[in-house]
C-alpha atoms as a PDB file:
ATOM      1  CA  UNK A   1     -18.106 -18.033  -3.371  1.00  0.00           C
ATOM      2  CA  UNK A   2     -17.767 -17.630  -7.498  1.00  0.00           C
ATOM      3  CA  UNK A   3     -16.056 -15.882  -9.414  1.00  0.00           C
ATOM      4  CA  UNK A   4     -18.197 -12.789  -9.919  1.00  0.00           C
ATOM      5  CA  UNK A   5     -18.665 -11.954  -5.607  1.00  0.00           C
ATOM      6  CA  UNK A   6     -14.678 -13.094  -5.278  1.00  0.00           C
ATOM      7  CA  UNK A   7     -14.322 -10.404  -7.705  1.00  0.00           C
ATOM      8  CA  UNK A   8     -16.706  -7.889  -5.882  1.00  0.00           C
ATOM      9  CA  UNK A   9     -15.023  -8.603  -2.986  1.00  0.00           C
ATOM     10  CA  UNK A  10     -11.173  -8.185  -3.819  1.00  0.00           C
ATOM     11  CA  UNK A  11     -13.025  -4.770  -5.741  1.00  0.00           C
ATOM     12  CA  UNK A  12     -14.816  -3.543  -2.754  1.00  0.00           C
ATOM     13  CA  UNK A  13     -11.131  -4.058  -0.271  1.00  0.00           C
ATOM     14  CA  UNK A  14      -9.301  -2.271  -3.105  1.00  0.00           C
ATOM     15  CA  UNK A  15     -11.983   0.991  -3.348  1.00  0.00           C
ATOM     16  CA  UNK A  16     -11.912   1.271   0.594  1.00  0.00           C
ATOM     17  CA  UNK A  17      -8.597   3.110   0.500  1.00  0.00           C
ATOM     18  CA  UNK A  18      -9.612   5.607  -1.916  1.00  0.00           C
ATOM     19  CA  UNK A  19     -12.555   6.346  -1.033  1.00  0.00           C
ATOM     20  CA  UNK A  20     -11.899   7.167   2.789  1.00  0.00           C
ATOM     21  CA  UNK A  21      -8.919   8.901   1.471  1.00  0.00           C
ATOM     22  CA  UNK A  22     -11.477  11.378  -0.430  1.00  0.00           C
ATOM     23  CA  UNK A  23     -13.871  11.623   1.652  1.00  0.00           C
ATOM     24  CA  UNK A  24     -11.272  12.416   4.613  1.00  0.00           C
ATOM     25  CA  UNK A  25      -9.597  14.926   2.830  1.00  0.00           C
ATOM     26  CA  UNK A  26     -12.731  16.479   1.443  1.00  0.00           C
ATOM     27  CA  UNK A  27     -13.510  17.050   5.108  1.00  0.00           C
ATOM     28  CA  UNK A  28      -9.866  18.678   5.756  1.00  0.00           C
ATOM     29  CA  UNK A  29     -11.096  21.157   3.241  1.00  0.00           C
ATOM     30  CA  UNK A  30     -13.943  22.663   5.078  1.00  0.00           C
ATOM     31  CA  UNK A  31     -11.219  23.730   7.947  1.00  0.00           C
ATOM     32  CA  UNK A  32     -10.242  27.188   7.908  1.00  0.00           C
ATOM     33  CA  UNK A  33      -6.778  26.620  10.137  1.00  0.00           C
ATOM     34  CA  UNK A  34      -5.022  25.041   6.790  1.00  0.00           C
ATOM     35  CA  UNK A  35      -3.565  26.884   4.424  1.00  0.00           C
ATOM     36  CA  UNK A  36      -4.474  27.528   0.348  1.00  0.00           C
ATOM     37  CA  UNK A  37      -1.331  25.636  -0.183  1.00  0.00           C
ATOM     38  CA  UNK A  38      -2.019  22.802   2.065  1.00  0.00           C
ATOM     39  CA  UNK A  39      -5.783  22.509   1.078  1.00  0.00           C
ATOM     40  CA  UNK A  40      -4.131  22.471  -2.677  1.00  0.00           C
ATOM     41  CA  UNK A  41      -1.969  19.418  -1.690  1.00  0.00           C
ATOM     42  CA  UNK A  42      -5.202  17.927  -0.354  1.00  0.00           C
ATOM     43  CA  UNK A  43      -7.184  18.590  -3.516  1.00  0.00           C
ATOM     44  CA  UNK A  44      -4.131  17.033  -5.632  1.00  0.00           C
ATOM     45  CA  UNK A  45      -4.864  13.896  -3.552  1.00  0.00           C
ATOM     46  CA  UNK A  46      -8.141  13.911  -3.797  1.00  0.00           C
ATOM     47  CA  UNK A  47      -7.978  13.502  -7.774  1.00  0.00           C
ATOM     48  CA  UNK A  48      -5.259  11.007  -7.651  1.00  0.00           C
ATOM     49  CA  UNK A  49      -7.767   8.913  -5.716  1.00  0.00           C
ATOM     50  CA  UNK A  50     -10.386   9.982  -7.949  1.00  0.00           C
ATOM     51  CA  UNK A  51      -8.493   8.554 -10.586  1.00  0.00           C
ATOM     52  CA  UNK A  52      -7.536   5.420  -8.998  1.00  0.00           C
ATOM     53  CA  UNK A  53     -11.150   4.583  -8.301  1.00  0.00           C
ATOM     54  CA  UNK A  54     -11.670   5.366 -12.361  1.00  0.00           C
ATOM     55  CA  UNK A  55      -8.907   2.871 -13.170  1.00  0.00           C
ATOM     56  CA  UNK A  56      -9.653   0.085 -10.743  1.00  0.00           C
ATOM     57  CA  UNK A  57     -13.545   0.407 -12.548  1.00  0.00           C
ATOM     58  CA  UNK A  58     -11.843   0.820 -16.224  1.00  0.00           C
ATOM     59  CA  UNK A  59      -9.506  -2.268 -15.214  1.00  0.00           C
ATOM     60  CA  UNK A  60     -11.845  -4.804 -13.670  1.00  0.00           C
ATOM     61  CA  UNK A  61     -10.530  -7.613 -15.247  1.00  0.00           C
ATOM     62  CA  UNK A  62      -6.996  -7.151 -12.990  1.00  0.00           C
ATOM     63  CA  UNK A  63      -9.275  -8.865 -10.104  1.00  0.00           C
ATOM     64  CA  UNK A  64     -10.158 -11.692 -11.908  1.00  0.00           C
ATOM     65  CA  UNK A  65      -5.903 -12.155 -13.342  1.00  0.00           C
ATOM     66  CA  UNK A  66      -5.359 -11.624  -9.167  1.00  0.00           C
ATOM     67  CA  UNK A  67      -7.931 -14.151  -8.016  1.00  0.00           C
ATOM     68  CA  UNK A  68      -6.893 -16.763 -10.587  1.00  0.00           C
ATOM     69  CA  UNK A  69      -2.962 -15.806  -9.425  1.00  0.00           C
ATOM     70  CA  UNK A  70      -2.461 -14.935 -13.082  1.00  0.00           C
ATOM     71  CA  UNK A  71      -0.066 -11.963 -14.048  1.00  0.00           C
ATOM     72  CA  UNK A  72      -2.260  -8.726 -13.943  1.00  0.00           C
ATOM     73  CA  UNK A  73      -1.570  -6.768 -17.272  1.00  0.00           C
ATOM     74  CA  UNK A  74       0.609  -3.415 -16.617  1.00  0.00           C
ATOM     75  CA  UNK A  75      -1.264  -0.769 -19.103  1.00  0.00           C
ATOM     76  CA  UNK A  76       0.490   2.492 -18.331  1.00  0.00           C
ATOM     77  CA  UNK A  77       4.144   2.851 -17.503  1.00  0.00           C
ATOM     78  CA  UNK A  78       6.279   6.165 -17.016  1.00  0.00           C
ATOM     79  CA  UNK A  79       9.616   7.923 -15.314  1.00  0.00           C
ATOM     80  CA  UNK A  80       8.637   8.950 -11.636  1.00  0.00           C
ATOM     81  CA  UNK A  81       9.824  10.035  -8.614  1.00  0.00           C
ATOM     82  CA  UNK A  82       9.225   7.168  -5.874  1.00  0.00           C
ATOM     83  CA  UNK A  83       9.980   8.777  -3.015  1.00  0.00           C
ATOM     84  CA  UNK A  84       7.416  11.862  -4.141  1.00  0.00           C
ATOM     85  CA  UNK A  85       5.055   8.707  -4.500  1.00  0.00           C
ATOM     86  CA  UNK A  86       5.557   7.483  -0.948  1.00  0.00           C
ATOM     87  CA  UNK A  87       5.097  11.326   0.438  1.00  0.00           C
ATOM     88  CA  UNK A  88       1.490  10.957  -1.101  1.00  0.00           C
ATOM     89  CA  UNK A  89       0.870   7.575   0.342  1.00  0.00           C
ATOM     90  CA  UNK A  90       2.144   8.512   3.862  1.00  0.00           C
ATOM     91  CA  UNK A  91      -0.327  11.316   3.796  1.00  0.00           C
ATOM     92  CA  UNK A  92      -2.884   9.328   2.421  1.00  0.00           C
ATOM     93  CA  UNK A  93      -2.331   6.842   5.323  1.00  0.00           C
ATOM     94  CA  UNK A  94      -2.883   9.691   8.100  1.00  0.00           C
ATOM     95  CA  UNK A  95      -5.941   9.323   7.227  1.00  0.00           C
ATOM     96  CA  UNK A  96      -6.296   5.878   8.667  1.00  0.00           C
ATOM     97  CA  UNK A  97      -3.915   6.031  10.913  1.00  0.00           C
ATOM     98  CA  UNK A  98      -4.366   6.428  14.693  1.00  0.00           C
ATOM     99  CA  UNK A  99      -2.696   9.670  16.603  1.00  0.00           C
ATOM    100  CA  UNK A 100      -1.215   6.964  18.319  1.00  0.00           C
ATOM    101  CA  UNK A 101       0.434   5.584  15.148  1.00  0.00           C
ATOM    102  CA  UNK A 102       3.883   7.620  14.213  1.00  0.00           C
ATOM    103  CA  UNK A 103       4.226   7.826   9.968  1.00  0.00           C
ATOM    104  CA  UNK A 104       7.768   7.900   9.797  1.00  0.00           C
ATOM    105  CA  UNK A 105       9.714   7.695   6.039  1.00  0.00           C
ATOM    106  CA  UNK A 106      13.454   7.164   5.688  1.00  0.00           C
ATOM    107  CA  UNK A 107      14.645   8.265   2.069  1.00  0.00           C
ATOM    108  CA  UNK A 108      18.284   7.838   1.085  1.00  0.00           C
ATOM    109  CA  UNK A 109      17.910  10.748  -1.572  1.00  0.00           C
ATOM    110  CA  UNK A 110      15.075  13.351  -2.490  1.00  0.00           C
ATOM    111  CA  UNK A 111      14.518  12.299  -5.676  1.00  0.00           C
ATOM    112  CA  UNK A 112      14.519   8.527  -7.216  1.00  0.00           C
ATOM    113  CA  UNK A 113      13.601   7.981 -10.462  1.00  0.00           C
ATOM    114  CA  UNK A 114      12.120   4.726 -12.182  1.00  0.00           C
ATOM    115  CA  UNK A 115      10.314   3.462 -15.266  1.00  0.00           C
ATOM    116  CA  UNK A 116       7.104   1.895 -13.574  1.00  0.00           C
ATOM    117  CA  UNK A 117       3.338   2.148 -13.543  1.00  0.00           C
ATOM    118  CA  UNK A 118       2.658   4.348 -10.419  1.00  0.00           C
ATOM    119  CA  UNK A 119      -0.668   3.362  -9.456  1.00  0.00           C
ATOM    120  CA  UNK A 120       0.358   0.054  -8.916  1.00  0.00           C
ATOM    121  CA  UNK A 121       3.496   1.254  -6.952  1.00  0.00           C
ATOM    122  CA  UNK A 122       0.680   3.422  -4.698  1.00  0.00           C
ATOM    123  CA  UNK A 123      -1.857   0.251  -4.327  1.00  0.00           C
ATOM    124  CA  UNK A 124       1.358  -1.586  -2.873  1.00  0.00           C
ATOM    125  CA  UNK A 125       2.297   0.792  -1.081  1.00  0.00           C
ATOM    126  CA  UNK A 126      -0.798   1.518   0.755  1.00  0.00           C
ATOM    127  CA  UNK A 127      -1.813  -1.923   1.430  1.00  0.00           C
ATOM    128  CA  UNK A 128       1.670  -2.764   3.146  1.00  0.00           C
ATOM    129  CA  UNK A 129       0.965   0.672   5.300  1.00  0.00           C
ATOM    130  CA  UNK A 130      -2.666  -0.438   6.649  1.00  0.00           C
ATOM    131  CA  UNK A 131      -1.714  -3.640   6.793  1.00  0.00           C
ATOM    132  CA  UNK A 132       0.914  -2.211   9.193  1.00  0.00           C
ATOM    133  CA  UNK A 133      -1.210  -0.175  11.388  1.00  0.00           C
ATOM    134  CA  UNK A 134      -4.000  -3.103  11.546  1.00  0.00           C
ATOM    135  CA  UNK A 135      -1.519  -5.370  13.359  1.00  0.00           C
ATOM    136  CA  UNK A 136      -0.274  -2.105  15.347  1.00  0.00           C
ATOM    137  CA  UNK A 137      -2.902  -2.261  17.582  1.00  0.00           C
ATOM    138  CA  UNK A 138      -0.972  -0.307  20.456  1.00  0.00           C
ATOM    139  CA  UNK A 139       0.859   2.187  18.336  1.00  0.00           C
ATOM    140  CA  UNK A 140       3.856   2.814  17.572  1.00  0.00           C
ATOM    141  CA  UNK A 141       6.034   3.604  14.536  1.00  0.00           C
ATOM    142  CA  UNK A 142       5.336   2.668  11.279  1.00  0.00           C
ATOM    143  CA  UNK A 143       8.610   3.883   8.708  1.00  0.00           C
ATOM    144  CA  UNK A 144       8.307   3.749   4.808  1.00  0.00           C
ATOM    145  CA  UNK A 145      11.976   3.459   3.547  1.00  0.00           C
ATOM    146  CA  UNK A 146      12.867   3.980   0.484  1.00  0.00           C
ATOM    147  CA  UNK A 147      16.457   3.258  -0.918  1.00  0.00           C
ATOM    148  CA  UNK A 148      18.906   2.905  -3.824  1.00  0.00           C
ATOM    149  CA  UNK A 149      20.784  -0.415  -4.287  1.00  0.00           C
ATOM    150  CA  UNK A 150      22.684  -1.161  -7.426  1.00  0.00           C
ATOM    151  CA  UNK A 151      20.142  -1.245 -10.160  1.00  0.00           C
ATOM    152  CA  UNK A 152      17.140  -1.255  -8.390  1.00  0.00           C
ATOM    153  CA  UNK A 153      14.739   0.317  -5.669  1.00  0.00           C
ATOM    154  CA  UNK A 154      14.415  -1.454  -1.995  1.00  0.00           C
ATOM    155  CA  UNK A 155      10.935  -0.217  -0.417  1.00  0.00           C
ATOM    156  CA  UNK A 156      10.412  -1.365   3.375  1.00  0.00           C
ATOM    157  CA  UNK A 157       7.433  -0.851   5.483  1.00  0.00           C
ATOM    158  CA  UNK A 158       8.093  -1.775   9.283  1.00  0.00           C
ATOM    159  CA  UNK A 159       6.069  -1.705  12.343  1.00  0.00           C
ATOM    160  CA  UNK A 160       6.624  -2.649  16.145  1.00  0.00           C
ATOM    161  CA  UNK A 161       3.289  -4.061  16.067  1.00  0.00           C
ATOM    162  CA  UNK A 162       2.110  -7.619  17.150  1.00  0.00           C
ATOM    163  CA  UNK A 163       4.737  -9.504  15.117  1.00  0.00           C
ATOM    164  CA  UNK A 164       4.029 -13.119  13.101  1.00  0.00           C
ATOM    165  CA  UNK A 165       5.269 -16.414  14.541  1.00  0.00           C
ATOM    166  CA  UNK A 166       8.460 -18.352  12.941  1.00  0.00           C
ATOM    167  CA  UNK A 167       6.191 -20.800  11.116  1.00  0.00           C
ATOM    168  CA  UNK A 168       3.619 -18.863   9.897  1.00  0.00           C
ATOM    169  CA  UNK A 169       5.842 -15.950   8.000  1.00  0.00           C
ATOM    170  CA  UNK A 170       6.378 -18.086   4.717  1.00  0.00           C
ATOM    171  CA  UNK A 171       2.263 -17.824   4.545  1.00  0.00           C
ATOM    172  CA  UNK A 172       1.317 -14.308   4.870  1.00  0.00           C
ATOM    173  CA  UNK A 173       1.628 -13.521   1.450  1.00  0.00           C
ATOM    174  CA  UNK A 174      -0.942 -16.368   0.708  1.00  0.00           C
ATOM    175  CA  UNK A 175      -4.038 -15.709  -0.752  1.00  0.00           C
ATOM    176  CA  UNK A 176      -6.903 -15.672   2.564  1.00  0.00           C
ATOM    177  CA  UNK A 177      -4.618 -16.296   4.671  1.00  0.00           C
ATOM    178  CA  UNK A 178      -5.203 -14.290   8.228  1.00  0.00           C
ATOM    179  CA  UNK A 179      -2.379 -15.021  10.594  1.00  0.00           C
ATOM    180  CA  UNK A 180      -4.363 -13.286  13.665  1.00  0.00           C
ATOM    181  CA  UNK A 181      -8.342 -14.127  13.506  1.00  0.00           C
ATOM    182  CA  UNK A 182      -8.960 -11.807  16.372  1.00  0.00           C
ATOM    183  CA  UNK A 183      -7.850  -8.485  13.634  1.00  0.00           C
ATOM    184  CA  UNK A 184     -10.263  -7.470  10.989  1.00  0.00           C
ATOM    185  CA  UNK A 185      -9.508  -8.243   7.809  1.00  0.00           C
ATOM    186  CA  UNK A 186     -10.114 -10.432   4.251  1.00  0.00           C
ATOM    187  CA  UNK A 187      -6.359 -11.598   4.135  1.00  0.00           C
ATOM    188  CA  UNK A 188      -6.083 -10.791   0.790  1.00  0.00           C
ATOM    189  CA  UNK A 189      -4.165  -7.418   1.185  1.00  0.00           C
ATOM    190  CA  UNK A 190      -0.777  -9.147   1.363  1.00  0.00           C
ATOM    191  CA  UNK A 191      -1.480 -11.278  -1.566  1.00  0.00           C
ATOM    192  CA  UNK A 192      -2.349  -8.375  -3.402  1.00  0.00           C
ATOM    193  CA  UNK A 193       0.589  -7.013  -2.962  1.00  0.00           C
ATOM    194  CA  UNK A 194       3.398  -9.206  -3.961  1.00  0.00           C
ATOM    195  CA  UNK A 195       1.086 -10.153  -6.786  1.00  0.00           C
ATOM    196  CA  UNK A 196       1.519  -6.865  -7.822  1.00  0.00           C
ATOM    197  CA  UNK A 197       5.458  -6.286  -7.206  1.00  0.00           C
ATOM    198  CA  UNK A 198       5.969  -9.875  -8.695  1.00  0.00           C
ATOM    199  CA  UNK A 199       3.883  -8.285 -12.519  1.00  0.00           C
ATOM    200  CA  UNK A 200       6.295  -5.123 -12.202  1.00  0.00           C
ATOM    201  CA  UNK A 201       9.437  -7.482 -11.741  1.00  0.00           C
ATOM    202  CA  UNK A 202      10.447  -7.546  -8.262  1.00  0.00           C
ATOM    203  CA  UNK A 203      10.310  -9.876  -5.144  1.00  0.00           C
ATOM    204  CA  UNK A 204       8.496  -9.389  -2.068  1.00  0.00           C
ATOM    205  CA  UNK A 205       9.426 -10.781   1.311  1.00  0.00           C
ATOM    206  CA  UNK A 206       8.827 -10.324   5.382  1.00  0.00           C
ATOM    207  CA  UNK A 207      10.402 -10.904   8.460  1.00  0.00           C
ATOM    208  CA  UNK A 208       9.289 -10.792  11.745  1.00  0.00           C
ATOM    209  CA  UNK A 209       9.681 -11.458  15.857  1.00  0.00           C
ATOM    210  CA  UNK A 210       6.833 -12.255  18.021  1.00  0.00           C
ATOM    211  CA  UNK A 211       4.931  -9.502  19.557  1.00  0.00           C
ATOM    212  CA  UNK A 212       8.289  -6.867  18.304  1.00  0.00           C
ATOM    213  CA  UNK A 213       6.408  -5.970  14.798  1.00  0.00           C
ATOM    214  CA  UNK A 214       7.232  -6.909  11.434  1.00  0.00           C
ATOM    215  CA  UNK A 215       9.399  -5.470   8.145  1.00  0.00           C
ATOM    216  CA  UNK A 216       8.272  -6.594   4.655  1.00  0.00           C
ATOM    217  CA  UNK A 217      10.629  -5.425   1.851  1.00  0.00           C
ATOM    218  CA  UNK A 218      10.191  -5.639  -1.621  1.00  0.00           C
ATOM    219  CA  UNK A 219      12.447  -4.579  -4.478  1.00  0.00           C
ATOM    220  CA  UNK A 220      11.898  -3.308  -7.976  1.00  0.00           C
ATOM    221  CA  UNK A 221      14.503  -2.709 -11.128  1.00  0.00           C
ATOM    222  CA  UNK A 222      15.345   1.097 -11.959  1.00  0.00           C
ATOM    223  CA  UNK A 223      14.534   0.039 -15.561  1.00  0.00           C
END
């Protein structure tokens, strides 16, 4: 495969979130049992996603830094609240998510603030949690933490899914790599995602038991 379809490729695994995200929600809207302030929640998401798809077009060239493992530039940084970030991803992820999939977050405070670039922090985010319910074929929880540690931010997404063997876990964050062949997927989601946490400054890792689920963890400096 060149360059260009690798780059199609990674582009078209990247828009899949946002785009069932929209048009999900956009269906939400047409039901008359939610409320005018839930149904404005569901709009806000519905341009954040918007926006994300106008960023990933605007920013093509981060595919080709990802595919050629080279840093991927950071363009936009600001002060937010993380844990009001992971509220919008866990919602985002019902979406996807199975009834028989529990969402379940675990935030030391309300409120934690950090200098970073927050669509990056959501396209982490997000790929960890489907990544999660893919190998959660039979259910189960799935909990986002989110906590304070000295001067920086520990994220964890854990499920009690299907669980990686002792010698494979050092690979799952390689690029194409697909652990179980029998679950749909490019393998690239993983690799995405501590490419990403590795450009904002932080380290990525996973652990695992066979057929008990897996908890990857990756941590980011306040500043």
């Amino acid at each position: 495969m060149d360059n260009n379809n690798k780059i199609l490729s990674w582009l078209v695994h990247e828009m899949r979130t946002p785009l069932t995200a929209i048009k999900g929600f956009a269906s939400i809207l047409e039901d008359e049992n939610y409320s005018e302030e839930e149904k404005k929640k569901f709009l806000n998401i519905i341009n954040w996603e918007c926006k994300r798809l106008e960023l990933m077009l605007e920013n093509i060239s981060d595919f080709d830094s990802l595919i050629s493992d080279e840093k991927v530039i950071i363009r936009k940084q600001k002060d937010i609240d993380v844990c009001s970030l992971g509220n919008k991803c866990l919602e985002i992820q019902k979406i996807f998510s199975k009834s028989k999939h529990s969402l379940v977050k675990k935030f030391s405070h309300e409120i934690i603030k950090i200098h970073t670039d927050p669509e990056k922090i959501c396209q982490i985010l997000l790929n960890l949690l489907n990544n999660a319910v893919k190998f959660s074929p039979n259910g189960g929880e799935i909990t986002l933490s989110i906590k304070l540690y000295n001067d920086k931010v520990i994220f964890s997404v854990e499920d009690e899914g299907v669980g990686i063997p002792a010698d494979k876990i050092d690979e799952i964050f390689e690029k194409y790599e697909r652990i179980d062949k029998n679950i749909e997927g490019k393998g690239i989601g993983l690799f995405i995602a501590k490419h990403l946490v590795r450009t904002l400054g932080g380290k990525i890792t996973a652990e695992s038991k066979k057929d008990q689920g897996t908890k990857i963890t990756f941590f980011l400096p306040i500043e």
